[in-house]
C-alpha atoms as a PDB file:
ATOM      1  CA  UNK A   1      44.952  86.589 117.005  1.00  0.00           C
ATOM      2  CA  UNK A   2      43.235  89.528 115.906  1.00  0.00           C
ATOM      3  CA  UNK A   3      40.173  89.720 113.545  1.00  0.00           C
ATOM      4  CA  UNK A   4      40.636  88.677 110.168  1.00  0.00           C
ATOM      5  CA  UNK A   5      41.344  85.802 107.920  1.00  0.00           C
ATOM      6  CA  UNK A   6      44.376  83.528 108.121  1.00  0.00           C
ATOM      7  CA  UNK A   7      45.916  83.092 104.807  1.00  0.00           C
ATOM      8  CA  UNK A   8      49.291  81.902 105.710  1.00  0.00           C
ATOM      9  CA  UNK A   9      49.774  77.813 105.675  1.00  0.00           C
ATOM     10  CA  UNK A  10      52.694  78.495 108.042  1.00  0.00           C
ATOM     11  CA  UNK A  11      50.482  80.034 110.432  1.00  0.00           C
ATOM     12  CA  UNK A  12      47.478  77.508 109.701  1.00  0.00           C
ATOM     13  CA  UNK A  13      50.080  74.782 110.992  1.00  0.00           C
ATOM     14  CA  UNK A  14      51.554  76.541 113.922  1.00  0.00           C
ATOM     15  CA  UNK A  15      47.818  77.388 115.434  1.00  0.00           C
ATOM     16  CA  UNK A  16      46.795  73.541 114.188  1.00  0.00           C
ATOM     17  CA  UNK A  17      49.766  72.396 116.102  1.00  0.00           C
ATOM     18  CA  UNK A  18      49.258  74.211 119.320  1.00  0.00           C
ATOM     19  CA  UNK A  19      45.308  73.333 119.661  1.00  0.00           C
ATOM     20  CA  UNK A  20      46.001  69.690 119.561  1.00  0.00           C
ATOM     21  CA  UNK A  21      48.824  69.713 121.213  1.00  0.00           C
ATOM     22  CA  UNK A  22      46.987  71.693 123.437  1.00  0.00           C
ATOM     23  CA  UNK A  23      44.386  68.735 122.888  1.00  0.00           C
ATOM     24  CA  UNK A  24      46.634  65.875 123.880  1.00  0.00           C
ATOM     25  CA  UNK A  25      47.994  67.278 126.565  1.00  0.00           C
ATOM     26  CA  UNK A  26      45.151  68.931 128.588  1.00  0.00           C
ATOM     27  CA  UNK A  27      41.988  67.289 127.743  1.00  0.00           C
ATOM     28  CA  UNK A  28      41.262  63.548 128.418  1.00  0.00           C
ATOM     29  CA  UNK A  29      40.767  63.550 124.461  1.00  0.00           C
ATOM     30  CA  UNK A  30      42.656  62.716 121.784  1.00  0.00           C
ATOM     31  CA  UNK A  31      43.056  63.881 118.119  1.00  0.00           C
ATOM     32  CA  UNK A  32      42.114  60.767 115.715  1.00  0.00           C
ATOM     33  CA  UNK A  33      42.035  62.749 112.423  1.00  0.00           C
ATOM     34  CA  UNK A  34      41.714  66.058 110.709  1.00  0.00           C
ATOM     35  CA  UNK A  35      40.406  67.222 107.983  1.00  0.00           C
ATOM     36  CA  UNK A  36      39.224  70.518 105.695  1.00  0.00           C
ATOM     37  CA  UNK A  37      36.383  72.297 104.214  1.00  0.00           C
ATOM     38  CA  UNK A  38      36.260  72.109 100.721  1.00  0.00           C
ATOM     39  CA  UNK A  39      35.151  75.418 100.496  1.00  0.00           C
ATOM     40  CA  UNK A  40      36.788  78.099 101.345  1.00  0.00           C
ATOM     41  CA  UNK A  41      34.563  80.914 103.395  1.00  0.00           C
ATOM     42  CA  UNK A  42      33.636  84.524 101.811  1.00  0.00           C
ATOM     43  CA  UNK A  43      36.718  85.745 102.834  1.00  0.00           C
ATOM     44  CA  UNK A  44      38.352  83.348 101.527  1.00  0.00           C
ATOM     45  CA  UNK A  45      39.096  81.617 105.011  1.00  0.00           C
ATOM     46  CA  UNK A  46      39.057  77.465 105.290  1.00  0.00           C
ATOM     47  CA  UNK A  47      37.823  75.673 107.990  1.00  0.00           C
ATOM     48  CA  UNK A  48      39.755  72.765 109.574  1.00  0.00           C
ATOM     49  CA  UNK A  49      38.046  69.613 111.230  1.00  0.00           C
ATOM     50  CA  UNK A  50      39.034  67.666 114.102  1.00  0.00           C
ATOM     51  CA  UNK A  51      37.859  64.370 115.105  1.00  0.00           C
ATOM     52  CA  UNK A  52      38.387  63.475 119.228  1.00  0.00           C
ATOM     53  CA  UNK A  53      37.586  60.719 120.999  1.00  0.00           C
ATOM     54  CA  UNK A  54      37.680  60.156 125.133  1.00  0.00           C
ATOM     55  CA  UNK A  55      41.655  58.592 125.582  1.00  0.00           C
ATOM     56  CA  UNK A  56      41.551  54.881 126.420  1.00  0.00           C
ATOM     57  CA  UNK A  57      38.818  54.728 123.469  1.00  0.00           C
ATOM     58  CA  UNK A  58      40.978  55.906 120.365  1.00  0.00           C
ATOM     59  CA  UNK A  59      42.479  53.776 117.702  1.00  0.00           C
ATOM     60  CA  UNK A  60      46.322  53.326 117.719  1.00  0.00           C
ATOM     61  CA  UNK A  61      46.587  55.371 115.047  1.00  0.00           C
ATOM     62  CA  UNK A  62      48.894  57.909 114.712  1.00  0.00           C
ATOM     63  CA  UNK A  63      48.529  61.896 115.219  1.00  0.00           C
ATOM     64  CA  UNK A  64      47.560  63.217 111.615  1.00  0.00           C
ATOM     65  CA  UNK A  65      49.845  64.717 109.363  1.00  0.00           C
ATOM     66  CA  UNK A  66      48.530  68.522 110.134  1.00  0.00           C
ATOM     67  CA  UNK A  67      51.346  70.051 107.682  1.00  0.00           C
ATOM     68  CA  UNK A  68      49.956  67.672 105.091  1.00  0.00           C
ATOM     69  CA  UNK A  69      46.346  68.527 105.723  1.00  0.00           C
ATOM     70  CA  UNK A  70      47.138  72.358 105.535  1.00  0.00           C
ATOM     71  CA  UNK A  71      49.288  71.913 102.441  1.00  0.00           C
ATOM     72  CA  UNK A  72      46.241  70.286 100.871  1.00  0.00           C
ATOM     73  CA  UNK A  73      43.694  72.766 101.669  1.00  0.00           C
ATOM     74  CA  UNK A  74      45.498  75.756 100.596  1.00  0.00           C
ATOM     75  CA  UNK A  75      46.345  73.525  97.147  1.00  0.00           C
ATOM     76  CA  UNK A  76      42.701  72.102  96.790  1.00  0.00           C
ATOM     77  CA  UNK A  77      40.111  74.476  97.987  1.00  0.00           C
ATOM     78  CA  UNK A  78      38.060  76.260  95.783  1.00  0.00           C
ATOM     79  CA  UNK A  79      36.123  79.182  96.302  1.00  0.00           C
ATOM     80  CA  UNK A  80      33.111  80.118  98.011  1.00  0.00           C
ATOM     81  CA  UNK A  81      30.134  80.087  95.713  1.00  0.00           C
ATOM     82  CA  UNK A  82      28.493  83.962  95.663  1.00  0.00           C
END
């Protein structure tokens, strides 16, 4: 990645996809659910949340629905307050 602001959903969910995947596979963590920032940043960037927990402690819930989380953001954000 280079500097700037990702504005893209497609490439929200690709780089979402690869860090927990990245996540699942290489840590001894696992994602439990995800979330966004309300507000988006000056730039207009938005923050994604992650929630891990140590494996063998999670919930049997299911991976998150990242596409659905990054639809939502880019639908429901508003922007930063100046």
């Amino acid at each position: 990645m280079g500097k700037g602001v990702i504005t893209d959903p497609a490439l929200h969910r690709e780089i979402l996809g690869e860090v927990a995947d990245f996540i699942e596979k290489d840590t001894g963590l696992s994602l439990e659910a995800a979330d966004y920032s309300p507000i988006r940043g000056p730039e207009g960037n938005i923050e994604f949340l992650f929630l891990l927990r140590h494996k063998g402690m999670e919930n049997a819930a299911n991976r998150p629905d990242l596409d659905k989380i990054v639809e939502e953001a880019h639908k429901n954000t508003c922007a930063h307050p100046r």
